[in-house]
C-alpha atoms as a PDB file:
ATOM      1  CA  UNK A   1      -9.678  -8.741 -14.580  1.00  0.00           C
ATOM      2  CA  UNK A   2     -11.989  -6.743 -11.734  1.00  0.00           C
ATOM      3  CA  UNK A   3     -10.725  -4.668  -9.127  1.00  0.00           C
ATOM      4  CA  UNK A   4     -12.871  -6.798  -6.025  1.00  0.00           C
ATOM      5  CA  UNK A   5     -11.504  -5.751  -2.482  1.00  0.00           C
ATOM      6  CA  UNK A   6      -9.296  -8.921  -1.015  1.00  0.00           C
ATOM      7  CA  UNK A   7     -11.184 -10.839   1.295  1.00  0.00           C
ATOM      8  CA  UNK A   8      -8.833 -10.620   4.422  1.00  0.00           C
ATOM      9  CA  UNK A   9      -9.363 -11.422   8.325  1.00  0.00           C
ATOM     10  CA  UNK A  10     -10.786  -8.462   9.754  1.00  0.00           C
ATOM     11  CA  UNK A  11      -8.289  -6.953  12.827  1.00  0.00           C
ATOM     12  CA  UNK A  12      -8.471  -4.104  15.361  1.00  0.00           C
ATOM     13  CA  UNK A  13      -6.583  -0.974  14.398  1.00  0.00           C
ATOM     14  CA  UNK A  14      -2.989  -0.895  16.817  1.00  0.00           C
ATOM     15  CA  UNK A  15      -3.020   2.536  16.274  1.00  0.00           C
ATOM     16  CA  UNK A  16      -6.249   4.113  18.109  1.00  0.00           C
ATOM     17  CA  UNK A  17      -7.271   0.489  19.386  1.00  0.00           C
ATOM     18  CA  UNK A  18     -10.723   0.858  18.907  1.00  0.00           C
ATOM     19  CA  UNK A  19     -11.743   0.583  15.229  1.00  0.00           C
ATOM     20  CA  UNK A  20     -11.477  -2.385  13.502  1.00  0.00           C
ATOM     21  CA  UNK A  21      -9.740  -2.859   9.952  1.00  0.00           C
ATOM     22  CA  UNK A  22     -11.855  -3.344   6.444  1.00  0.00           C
ATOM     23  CA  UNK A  23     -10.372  -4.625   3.133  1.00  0.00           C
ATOM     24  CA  UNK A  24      -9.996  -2.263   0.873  1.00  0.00           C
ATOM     25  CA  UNK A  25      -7.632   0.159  -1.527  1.00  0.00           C
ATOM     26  CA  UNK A  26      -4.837   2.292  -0.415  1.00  0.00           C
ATOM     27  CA  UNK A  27      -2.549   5.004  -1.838  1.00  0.00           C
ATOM     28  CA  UNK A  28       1.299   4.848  -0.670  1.00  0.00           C
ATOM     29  CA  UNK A  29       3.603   7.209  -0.747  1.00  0.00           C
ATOM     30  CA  UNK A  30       7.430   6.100  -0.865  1.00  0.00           C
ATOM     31  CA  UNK A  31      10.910   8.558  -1.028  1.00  0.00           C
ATOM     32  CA  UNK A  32      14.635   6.970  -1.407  1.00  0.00           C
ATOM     33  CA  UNK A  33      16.640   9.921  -1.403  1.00  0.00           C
ATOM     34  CA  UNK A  34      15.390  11.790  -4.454  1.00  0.00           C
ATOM     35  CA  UNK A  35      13.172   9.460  -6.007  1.00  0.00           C
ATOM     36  CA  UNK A  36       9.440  10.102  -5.241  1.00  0.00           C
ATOM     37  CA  UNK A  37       7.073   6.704  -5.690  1.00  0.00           C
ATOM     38  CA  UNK A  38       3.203   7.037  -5.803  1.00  0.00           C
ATOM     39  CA  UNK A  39       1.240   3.788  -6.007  1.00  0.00           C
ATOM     40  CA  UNK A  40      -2.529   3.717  -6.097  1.00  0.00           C
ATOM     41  CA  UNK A  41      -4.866   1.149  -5.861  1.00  0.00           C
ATOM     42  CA  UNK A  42      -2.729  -0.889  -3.286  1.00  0.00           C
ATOM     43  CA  UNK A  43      -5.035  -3.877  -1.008  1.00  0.00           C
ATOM     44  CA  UNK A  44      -4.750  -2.892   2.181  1.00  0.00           C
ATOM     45  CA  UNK A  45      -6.673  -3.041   5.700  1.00  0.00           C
ATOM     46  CA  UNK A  46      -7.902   0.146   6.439  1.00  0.00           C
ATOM     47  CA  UNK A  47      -9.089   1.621  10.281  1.00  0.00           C
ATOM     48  CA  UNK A  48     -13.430   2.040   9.887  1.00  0.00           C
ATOM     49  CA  UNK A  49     -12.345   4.692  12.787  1.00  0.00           C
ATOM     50  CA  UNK A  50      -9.124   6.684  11.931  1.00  0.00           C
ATOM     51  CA  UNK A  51      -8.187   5.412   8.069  1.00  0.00           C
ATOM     52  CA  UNK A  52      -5.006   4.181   9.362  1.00  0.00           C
ATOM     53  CA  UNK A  53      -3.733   1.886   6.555  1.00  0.00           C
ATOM     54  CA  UNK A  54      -2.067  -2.173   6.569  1.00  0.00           C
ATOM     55  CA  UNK A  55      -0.412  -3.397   3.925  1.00  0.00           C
ATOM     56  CA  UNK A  56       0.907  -7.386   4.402  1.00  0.00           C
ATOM     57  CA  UNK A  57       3.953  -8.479   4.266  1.00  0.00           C
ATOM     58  CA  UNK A  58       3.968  -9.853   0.489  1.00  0.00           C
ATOM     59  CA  UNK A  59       2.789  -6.410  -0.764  1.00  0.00           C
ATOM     60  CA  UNK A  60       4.958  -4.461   1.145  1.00  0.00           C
ATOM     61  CA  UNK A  61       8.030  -6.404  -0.359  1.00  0.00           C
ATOM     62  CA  UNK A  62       6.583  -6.044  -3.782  1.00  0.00           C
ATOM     63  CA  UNK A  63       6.123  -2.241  -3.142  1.00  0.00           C
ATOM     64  CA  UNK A  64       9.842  -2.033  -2.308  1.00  0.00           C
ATOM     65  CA  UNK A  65      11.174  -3.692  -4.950  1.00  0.00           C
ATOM     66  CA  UNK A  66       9.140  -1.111  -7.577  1.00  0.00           C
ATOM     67  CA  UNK A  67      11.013   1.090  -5.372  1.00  0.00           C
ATOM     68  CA  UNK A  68      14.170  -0.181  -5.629  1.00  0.00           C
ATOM     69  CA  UNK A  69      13.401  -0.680  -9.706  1.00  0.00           C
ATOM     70  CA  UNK A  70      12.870   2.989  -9.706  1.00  0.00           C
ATOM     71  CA  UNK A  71      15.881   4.329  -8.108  1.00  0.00           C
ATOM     72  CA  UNK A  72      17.946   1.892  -9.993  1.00  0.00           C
ATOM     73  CA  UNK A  73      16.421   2.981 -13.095  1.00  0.00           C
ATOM     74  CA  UNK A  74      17.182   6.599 -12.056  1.00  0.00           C
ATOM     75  CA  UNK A  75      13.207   7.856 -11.957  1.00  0.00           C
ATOM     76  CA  UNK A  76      12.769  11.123  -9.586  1.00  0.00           C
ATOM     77  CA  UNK A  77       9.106  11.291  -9.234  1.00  0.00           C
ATOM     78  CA  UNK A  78       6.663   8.091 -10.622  1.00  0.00           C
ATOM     79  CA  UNK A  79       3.367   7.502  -9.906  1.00  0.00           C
ATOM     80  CA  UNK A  80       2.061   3.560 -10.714  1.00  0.00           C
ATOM     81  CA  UNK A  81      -1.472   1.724 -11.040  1.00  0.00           C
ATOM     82  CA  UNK A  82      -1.073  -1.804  -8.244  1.00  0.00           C
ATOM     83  CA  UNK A  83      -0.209  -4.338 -10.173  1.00  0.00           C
ATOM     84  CA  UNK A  84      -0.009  -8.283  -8.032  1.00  0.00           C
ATOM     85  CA  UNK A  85       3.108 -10.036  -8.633  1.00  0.00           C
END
């Protein structure tokens, strides 16, 4: 299976309001008290003008529960590959 950037509706960046977004491949950074979560390779939109990153709703859920997996699981620092539900 390839890693191809998702094909998603292109949108202007809310943050500086002048670039617009481009599929592509994000890392995010997450903390829950002591627990540390890296996860690369994450689809997001990303700003052409400032790099500001979007993640949807769907993968934002899924990146929370890998969060919540973590901290249950009692992990202090982690760092994960994207992987779709």
């Amino acid at each position: 299976m390839g890693l191809g950037v998702p094909a998603k509706k292109i949108m202007q960046c809310v943050i500086c309001r002048e670039g617009e977004t481009r599929p592509g491949f994000a890392v995010v950074t997450l903390t829950r008290e002591a627990l540390t979560l890296v996860v690369k390779g994450v689809p997001a939109d990303i700003c052409e003008n400032r790099g500001e990153e979007y993640v949807d709703d769907t993968v934002a859920a899924q990146l929370l529960a890998t969060l919540e997996e973590a901290a249950l699981a009692g992990v202090q620092v982690d760092v994960r590959e994207y992987v779709a539900a």
